[in-house]
N, C-alpha and C. Protein backbone atom coordinates (compact mmCIF):
# COMPACT_ATOMS: atom_id res chain seq x y z
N UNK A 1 -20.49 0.75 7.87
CA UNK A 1 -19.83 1.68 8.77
C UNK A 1 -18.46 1.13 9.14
N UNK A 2 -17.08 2.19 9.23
CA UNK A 2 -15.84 2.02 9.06
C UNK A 2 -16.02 1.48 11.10
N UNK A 3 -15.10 0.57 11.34
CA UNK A 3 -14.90 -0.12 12.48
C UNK A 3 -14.28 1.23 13.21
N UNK A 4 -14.30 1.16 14.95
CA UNK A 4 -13.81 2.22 15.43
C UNK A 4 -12.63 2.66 15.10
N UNK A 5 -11.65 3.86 15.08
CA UNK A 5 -10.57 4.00 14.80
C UNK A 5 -9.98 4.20 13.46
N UNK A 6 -10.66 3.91 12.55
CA UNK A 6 -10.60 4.03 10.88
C UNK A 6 -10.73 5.55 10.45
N UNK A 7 -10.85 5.55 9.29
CA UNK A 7 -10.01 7.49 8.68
C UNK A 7 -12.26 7.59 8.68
N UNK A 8 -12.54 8.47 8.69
CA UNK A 8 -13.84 9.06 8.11
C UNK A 8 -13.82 9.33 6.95
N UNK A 9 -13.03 9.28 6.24
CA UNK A 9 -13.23 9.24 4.73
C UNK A 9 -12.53 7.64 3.68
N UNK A 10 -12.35 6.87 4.81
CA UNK A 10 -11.64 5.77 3.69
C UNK A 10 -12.17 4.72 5.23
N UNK A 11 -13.34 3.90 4.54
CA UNK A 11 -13.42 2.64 5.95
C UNK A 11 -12.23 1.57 6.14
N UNK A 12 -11.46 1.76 5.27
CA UNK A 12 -10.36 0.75 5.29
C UNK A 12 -9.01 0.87 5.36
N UNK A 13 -9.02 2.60 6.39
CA UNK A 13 -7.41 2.87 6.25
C UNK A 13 -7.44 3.92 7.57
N UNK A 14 -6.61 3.73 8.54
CA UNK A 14 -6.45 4.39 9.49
C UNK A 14 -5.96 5.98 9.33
N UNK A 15 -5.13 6.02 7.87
CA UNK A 15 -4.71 7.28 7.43
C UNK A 15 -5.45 8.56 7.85
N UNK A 16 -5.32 9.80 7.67
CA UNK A 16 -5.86 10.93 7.07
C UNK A 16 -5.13 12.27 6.39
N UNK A 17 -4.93 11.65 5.19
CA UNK A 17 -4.38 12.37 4.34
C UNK A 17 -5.35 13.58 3.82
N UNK A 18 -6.50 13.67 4.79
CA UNK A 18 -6.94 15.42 4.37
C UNK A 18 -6.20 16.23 5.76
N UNK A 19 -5.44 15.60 6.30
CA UNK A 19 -4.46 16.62 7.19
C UNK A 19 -3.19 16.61 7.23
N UNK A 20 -2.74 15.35 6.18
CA UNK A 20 -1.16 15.66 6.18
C UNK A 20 -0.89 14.52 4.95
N UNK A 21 -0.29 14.55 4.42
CA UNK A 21 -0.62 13.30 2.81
C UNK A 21 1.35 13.04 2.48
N UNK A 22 1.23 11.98 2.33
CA UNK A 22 2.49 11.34 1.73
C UNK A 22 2.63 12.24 0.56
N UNK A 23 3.95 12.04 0.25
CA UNK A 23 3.85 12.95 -1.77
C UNK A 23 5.34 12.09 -2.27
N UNK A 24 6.19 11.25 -1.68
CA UNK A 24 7.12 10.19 -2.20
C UNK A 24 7.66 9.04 -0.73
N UNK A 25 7.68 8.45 -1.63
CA UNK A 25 8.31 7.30 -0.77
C UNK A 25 9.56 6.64 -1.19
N UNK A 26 10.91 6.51 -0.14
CA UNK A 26 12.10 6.06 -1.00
C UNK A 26 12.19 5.15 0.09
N UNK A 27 12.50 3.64 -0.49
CA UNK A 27 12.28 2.47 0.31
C UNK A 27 13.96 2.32 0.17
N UNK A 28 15.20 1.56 1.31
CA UNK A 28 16.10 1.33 1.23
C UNK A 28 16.27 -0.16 2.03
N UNK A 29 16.06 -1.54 1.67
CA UNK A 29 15.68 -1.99 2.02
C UNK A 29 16.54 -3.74 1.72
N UNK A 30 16.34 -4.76 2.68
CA UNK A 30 17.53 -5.95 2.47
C UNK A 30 16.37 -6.85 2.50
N UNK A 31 16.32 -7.59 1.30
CA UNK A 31 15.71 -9.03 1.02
C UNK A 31 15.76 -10.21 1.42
N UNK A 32 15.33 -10.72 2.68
CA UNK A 32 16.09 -11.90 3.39
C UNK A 32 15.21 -13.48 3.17
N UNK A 33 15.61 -13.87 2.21
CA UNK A 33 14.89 -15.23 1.43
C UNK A 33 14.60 -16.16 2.66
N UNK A 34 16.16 -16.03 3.73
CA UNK A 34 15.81 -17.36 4.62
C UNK A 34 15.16 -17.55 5.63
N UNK A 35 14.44 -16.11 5.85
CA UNK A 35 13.79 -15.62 6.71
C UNK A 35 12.03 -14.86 6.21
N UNK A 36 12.23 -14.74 4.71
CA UNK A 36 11.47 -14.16 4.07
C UNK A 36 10.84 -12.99 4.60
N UNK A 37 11.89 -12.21 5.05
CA UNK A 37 11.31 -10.82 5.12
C UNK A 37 12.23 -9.57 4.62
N UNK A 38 11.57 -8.59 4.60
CA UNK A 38 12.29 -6.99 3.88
C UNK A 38 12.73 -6.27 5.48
N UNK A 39 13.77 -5.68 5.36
CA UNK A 39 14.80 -5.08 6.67
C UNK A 39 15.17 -3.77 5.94
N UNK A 40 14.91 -2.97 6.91
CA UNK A 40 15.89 -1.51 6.16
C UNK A 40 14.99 -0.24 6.90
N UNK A 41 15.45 0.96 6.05
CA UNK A 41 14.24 2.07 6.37
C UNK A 41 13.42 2.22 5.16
N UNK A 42 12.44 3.39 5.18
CA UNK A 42 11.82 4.02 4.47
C UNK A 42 12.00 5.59 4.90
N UNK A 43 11.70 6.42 3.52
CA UNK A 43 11.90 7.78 4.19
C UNK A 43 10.33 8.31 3.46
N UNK A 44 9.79 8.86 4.28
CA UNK A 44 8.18 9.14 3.56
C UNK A 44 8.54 10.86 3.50
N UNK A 45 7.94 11.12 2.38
CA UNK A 45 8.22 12.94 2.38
C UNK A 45 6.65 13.14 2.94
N UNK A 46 6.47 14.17 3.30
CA UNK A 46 5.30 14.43 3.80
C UNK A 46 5.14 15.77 3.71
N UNK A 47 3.74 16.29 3.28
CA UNK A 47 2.65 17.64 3.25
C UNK A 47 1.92 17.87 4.26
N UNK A 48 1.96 19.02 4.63
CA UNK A 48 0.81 19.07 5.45
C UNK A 48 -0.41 20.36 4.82
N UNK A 49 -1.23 19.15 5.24
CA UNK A 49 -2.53 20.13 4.47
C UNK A 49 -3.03 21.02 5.55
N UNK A 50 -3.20 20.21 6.50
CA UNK A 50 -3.91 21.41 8.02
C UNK A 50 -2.57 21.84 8.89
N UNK A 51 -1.94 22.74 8.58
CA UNK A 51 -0.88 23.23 9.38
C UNK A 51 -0.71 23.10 10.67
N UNK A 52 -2.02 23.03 11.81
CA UNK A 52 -2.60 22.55 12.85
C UNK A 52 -2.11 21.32 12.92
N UNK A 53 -2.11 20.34 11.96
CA UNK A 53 -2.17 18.87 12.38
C UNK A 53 -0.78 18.46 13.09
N UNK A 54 -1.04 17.18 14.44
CA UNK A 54 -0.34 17.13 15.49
C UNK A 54 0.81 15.48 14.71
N UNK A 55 0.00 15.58 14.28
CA UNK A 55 0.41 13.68 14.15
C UNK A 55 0.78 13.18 12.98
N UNK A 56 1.19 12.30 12.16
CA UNK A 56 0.77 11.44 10.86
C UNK A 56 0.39 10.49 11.49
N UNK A 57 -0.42 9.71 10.79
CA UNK A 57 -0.90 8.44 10.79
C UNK A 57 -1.10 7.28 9.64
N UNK A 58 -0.62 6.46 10.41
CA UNK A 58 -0.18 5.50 8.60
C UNK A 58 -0.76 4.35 9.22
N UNK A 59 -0.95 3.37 8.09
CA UNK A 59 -1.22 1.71 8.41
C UNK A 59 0.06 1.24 8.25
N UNK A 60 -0.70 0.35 9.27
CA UNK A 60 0.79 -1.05 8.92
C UNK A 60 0.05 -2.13 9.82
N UNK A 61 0.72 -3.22 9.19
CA UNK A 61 -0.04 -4.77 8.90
C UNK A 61 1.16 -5.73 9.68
N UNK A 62 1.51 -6.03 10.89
CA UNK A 62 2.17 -6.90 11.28
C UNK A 62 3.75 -7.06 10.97
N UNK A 63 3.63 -5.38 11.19
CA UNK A 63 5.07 -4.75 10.85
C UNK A 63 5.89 -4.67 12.32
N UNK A 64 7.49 -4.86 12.51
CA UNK A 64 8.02 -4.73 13.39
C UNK A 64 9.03 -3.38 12.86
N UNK A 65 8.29 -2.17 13.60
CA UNK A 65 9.01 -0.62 13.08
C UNK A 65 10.00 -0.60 14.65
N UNK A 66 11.07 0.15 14.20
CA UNK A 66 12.38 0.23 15.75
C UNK A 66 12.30 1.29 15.95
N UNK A 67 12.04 2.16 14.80
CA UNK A 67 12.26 4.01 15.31
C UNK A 67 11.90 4.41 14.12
N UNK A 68 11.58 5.72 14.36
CA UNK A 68 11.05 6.77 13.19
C UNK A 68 12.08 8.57 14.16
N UNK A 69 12.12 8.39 12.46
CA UNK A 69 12.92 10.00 13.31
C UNK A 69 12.62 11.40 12.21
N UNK A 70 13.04 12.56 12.14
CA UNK A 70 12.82 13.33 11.01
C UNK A 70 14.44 13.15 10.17
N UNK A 71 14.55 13.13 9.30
CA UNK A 71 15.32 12.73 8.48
C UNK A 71 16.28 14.04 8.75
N UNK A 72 16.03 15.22 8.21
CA UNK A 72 16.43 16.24 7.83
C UNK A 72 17.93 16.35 9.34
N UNK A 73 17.10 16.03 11.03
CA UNK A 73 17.78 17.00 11.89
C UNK A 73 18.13 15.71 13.06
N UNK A 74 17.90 14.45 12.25
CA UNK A 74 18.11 13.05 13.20
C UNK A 74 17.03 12.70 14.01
N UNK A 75 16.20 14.24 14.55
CA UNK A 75 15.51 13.81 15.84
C UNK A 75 14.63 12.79 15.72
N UNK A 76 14.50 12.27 17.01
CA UNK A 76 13.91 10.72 16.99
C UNK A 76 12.49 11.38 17.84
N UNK A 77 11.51 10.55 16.56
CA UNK A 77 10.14 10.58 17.37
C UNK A 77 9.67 9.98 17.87
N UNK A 78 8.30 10.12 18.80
CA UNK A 78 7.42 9.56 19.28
C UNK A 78 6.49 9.03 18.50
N UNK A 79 6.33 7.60 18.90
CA UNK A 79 5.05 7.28 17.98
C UNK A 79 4.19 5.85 18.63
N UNK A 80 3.33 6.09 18.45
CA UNK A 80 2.67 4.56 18.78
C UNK A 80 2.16 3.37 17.84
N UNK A 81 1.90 2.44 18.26
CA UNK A 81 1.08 1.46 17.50
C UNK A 81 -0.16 0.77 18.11
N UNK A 82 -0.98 0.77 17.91
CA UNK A 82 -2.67 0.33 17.94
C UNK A 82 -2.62 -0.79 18.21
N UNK A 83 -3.54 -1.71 18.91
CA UNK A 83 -4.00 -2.92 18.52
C UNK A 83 -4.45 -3.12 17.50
N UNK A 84 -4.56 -4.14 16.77
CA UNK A 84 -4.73 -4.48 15.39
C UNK A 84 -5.80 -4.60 15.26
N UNK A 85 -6.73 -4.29 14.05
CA UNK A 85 -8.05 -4.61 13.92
C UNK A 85 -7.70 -5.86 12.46
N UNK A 86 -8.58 -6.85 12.98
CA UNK A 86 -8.09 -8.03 12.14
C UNK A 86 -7.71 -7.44 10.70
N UNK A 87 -8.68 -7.07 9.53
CA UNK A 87 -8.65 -7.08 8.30
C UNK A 87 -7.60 -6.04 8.30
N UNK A 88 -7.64 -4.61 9.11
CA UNK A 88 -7.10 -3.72 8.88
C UNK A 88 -5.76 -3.49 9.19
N UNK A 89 -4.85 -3.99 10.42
CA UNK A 89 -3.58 -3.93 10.67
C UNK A 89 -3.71 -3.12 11.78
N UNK A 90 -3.18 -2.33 12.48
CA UNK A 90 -2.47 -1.51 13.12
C UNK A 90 -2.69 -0.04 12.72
N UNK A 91 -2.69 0.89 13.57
CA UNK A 91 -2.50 2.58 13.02
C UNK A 91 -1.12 3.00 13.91
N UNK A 92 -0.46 3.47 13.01
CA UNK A 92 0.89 3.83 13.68
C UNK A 92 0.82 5.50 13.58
N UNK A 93 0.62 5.68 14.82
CA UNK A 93 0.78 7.35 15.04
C UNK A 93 2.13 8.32 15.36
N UNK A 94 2.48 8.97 14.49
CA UNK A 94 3.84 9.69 14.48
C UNK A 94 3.70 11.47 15.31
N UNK A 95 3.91 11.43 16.43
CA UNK A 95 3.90 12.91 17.46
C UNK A 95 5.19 13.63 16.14
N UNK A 96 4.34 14.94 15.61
CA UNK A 96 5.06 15.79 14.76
C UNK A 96 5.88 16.96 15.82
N UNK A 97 6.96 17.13 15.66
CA UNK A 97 7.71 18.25 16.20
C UNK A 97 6.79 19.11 16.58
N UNK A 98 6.75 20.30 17.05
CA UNK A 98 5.60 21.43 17.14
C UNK A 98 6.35 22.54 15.99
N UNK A 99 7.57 22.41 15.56
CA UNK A 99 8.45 23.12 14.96
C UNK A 99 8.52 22.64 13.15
N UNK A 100 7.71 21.56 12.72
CA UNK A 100 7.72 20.49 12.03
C UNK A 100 7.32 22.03 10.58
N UNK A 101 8.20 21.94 9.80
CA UNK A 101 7.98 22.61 8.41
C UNK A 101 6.55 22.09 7.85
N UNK A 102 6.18 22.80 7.07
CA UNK A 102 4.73 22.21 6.04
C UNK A 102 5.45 20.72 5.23
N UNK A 103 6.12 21.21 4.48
CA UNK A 103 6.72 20.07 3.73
C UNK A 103 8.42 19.35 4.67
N UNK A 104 8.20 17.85 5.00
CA UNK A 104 9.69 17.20 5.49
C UNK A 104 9.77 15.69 5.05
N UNK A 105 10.87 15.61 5.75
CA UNK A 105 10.80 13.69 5.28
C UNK A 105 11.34 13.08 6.69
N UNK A 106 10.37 12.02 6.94
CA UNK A 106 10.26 10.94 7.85
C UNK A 106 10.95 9.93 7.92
N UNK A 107 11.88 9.50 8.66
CA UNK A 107 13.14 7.99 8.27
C UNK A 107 12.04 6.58 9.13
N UNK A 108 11.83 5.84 8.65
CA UNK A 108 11.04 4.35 9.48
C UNK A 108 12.07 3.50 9.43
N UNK A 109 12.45 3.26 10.54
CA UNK A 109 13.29 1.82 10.23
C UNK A 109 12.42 0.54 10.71
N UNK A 110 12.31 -0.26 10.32
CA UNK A 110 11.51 -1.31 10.21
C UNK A 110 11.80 -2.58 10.09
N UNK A 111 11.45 -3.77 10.07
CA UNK A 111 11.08 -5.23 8.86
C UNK A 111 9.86 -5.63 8.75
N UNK A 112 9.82 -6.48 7.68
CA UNK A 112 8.17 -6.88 7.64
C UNK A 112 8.21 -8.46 8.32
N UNK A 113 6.51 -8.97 8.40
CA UNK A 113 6.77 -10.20 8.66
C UNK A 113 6.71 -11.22 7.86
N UNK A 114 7.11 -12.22 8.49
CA UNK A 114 6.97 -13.77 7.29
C UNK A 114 5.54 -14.11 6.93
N UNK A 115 4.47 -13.74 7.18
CA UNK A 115 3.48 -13.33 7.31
C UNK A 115 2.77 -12.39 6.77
N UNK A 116 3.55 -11.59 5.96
CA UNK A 116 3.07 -10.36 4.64
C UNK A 116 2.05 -10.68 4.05
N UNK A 117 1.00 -10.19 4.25
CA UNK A 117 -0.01 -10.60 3.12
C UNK A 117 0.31 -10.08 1.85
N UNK A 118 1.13 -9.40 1.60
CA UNK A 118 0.98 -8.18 0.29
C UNK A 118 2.64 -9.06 -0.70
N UNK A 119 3.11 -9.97 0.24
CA UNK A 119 4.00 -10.62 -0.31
C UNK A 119 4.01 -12.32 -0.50
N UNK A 120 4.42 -12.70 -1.76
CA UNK A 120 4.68 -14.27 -1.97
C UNK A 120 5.76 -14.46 -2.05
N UNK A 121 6.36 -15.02 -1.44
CA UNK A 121 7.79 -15.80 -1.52
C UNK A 121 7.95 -17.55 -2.07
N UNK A 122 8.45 -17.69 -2.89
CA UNK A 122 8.76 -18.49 -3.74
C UNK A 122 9.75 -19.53 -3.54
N UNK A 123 10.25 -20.35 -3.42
CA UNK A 123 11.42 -21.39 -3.03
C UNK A 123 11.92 -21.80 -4.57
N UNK A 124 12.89 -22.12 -4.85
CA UNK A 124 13.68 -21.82 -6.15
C UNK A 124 12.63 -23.40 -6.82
N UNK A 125 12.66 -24.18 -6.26
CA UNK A 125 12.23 -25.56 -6.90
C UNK A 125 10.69 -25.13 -7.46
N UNK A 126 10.27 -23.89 -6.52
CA UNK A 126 8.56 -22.85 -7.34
C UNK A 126 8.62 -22.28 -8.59
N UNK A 127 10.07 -21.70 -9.07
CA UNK A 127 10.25 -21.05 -10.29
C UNK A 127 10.35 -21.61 -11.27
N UNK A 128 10.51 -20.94 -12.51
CA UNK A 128 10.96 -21.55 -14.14
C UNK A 128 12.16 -22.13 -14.17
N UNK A 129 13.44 -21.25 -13.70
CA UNK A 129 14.46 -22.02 -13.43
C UNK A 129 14.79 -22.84 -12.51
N UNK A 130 14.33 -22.70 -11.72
CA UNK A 130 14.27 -23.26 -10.38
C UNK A 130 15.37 -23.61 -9.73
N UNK A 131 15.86 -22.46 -9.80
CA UNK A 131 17.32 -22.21 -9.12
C UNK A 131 17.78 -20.79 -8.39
N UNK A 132 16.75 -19.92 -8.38
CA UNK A 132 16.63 -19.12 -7.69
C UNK A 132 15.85 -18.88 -6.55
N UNK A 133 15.43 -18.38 -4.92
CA UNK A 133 14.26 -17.91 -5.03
C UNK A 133 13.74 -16.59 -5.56
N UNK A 134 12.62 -16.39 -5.66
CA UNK A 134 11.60 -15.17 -6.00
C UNK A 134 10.66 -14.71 -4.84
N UNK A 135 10.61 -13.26 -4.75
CA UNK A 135 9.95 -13.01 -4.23
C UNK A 135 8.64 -11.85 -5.34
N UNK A 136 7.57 -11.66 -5.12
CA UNK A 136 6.80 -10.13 -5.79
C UNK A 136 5.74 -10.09 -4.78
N UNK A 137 5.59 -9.31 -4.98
CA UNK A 137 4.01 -8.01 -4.30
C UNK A 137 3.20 -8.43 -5.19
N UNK A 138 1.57 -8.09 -4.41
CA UNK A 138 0.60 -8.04 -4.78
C UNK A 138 -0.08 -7.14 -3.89
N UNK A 139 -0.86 -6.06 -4.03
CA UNK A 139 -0.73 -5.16 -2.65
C UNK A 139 -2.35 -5.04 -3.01
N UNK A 140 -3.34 -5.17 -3.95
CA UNK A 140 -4.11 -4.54 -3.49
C UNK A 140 -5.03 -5.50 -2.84
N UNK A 141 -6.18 -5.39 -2.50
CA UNK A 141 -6.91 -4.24 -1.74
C UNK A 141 -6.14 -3.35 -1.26
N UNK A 142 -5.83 -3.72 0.21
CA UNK A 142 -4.74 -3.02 1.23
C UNK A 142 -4.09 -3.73 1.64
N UNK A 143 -2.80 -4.32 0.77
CA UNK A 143 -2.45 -4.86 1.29
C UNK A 143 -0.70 -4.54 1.49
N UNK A 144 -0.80 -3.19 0.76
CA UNK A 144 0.49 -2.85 0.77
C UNK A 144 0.97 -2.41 2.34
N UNK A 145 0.04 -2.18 3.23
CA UNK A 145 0.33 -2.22 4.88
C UNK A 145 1.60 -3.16 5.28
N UNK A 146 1.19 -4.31 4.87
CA UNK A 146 2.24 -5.04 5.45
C UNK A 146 3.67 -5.37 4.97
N UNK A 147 3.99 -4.33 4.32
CA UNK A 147 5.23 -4.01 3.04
C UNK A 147 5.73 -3.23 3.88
N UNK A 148 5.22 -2.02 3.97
CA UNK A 148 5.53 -0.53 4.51
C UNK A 148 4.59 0.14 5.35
N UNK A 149 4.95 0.91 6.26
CA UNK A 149 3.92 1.79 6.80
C UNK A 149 3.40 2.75 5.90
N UNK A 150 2.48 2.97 5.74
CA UNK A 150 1.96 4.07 4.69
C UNK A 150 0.41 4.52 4.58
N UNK A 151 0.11 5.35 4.08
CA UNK A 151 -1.37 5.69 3.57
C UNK A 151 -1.87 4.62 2.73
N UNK A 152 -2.40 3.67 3.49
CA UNK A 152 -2.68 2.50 2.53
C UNK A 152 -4.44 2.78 2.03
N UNK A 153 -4.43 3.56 1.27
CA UNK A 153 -5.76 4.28 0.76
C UNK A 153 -5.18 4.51 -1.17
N UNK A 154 -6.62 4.32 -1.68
CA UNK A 154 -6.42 4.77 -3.12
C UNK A 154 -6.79 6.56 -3.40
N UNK A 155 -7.09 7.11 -2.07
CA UNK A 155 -6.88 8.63 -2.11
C UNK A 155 -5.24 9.08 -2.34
N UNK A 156 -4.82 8.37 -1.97
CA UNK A 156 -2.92 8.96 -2.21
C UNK A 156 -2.42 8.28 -2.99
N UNK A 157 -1.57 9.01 -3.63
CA UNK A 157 -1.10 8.63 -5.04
C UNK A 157 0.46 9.67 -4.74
N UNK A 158 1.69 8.28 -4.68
CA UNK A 158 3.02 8.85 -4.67
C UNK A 158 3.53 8.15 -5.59
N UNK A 159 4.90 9.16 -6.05
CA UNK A 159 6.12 8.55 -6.49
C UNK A 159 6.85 7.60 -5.37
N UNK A 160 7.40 6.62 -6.28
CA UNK A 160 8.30 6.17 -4.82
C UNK A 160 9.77 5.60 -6.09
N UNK A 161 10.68 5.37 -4.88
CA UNK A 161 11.87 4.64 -5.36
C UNK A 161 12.08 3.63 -4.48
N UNK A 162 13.07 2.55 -4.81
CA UNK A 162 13.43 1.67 -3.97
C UNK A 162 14.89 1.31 -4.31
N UNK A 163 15.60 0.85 -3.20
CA UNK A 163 17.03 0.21 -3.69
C UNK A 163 16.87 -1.06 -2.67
N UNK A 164 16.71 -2.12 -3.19
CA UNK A 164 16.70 -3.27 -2.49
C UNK A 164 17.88 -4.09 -2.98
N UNK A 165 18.64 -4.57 -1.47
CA UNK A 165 20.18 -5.35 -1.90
C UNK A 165 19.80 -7.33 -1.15
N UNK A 166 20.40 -8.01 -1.82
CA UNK A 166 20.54 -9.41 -1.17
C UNK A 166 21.75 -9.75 -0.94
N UNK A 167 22.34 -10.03 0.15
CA UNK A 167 23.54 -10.66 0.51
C UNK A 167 23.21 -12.21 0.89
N UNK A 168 24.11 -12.88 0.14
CA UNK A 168 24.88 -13.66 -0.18
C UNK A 168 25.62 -14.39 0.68
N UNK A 169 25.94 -15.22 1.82
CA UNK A 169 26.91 -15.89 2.32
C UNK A 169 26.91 -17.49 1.66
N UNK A 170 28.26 -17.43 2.10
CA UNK A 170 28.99 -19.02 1.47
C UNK A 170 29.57 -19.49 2.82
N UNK A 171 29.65 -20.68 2.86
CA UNK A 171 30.56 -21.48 3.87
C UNK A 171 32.21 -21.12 3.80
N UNK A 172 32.29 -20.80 2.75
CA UNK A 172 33.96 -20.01 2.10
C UNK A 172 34.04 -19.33 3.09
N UNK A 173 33.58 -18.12 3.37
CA UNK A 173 33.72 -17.04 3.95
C UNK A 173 33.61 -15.88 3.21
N UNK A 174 32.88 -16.26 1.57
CA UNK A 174 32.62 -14.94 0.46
C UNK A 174 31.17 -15.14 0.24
N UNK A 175 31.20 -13.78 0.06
CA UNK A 175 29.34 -13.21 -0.02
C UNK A 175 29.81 -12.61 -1.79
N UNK A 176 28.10 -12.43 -1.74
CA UNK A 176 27.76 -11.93 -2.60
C UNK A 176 27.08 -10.84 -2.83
N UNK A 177 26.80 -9.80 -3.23
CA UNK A 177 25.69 -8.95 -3.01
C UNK A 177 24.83 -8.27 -3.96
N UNK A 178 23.47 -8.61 -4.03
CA UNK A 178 23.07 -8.22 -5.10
C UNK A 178 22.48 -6.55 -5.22
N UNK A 179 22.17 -5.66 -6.27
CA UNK A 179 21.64 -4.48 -5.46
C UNK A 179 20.54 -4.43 -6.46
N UNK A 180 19.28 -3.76 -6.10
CA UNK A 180 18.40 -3.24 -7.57
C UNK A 180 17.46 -2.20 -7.35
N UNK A 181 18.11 -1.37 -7.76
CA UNK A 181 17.03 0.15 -7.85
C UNK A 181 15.85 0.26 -8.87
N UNK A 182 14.92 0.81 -8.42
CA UNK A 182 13.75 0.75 -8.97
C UNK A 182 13.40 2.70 -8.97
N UNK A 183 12.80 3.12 -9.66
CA UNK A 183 12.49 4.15 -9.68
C UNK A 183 10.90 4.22 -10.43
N UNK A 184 9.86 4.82 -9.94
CA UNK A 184 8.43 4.90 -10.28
C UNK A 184 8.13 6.64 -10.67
N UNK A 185 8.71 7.32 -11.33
CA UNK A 185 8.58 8.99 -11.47
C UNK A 185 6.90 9.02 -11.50
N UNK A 186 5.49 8.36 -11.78
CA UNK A 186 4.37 8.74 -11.83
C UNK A 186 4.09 8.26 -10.72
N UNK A 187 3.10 9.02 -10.05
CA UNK A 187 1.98 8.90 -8.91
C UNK A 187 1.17 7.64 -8.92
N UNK A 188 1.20 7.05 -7.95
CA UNK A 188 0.22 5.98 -8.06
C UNK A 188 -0.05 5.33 -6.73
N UNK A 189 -1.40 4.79 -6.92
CA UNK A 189 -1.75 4.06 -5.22
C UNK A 189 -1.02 3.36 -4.37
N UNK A 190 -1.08 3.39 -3.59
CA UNK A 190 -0.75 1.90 -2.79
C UNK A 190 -1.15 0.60 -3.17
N UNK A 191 -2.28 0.46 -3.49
CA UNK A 191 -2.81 -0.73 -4.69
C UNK A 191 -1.77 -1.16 -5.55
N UNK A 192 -1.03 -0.65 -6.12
CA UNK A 192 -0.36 -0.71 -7.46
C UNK A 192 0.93 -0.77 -7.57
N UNK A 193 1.35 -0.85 -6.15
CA UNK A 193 2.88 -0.52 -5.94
C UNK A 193 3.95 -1.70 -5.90
């Protein structure tokens, strides 16, 4: 039996995407090695299946979110965050406009923590060359929560994109900046992302 507060159809995800379901995710987001965490927004498109429904509800895993707003009209929403249930993270609840279209997109501004389960960070002397650091994902079970807020369930299956940049400072006073877009056109879990 799913712990209090969990979806009734997934024991391991606060979601409920039988009343309103992700359908892309575009991550815009800054790589910070010396700090080892991801900074930026996310914009989640969102369906709604029960036209009724008041809320979204997403996981997230020891995420520090600043604001969520609707993308389309700026407005800034209401939303909360849960006490954490150990394995599971947090349920972050988003108050929908009462005016809210069937189909919109959601802005999260966020970072993650040094503390990501769903991430390894690498120190350059860890790599092949060993002159870089590295960072990659490993998200499943659920562990893509602590990446992004999201339907962290293998019931939802999105496209997503990402543009993730690294800046660069020197004692000079010149940076560097790296940028790298990613694009995923097929559907796929949170597991896999």
């Amino acid at each position: 039996m799913a712990p209090r507060g969990l979806s009734p159809n997934d024991p391991s995800s606060y979601s409920r995407p039988d009343q309103i379901i992700l359908t892309n995710i575009f991550l815009a987001l800054d790589a910070n090695f010396e700090r080892k965490i991801f900074s930026g927004n996310v914009d989640v498109s969102v369906k709604k299946i029960n036209e009724d429904v008041k809320e979204l509800i997403l996981d997230s895993k020891d995420l520090n979110i600043d604001s969520i707003y609707e993308k389309e009209t700026g407005r800034k929403l209401n939303f909360t965050i849960s006490s954490p249930i150990e394995e599971f993270g947090s349920k972050v609840s988003v108050e929908l406009p009462p005016d809210a279209p069937t189909e919109f997109v959601i802005t999260i501004q966020y970072e993650t923590s040094p503390n990501a389960s769903g991430l390894q960070w690498l120190r350059p002397e860890q790599t092949a060359g060993k002159q870089h650091p590295y960072v990659f994902s490993q998200f499943q079970a659920i562990a893509a929560r602590s990446f992004l807020p999201c339907q962290d369930t293998p019931f939802v299956k999105t496209k997503y994109q990402a543009v993730v940049s690294r800046l660069t400072l020197s004692l000079s006073i010149s940076f560097e900046c790296y940028l790298m877009l990613f694009k995923c056109k097929n559907k796929i879990p949170s597991c896999r992302k």
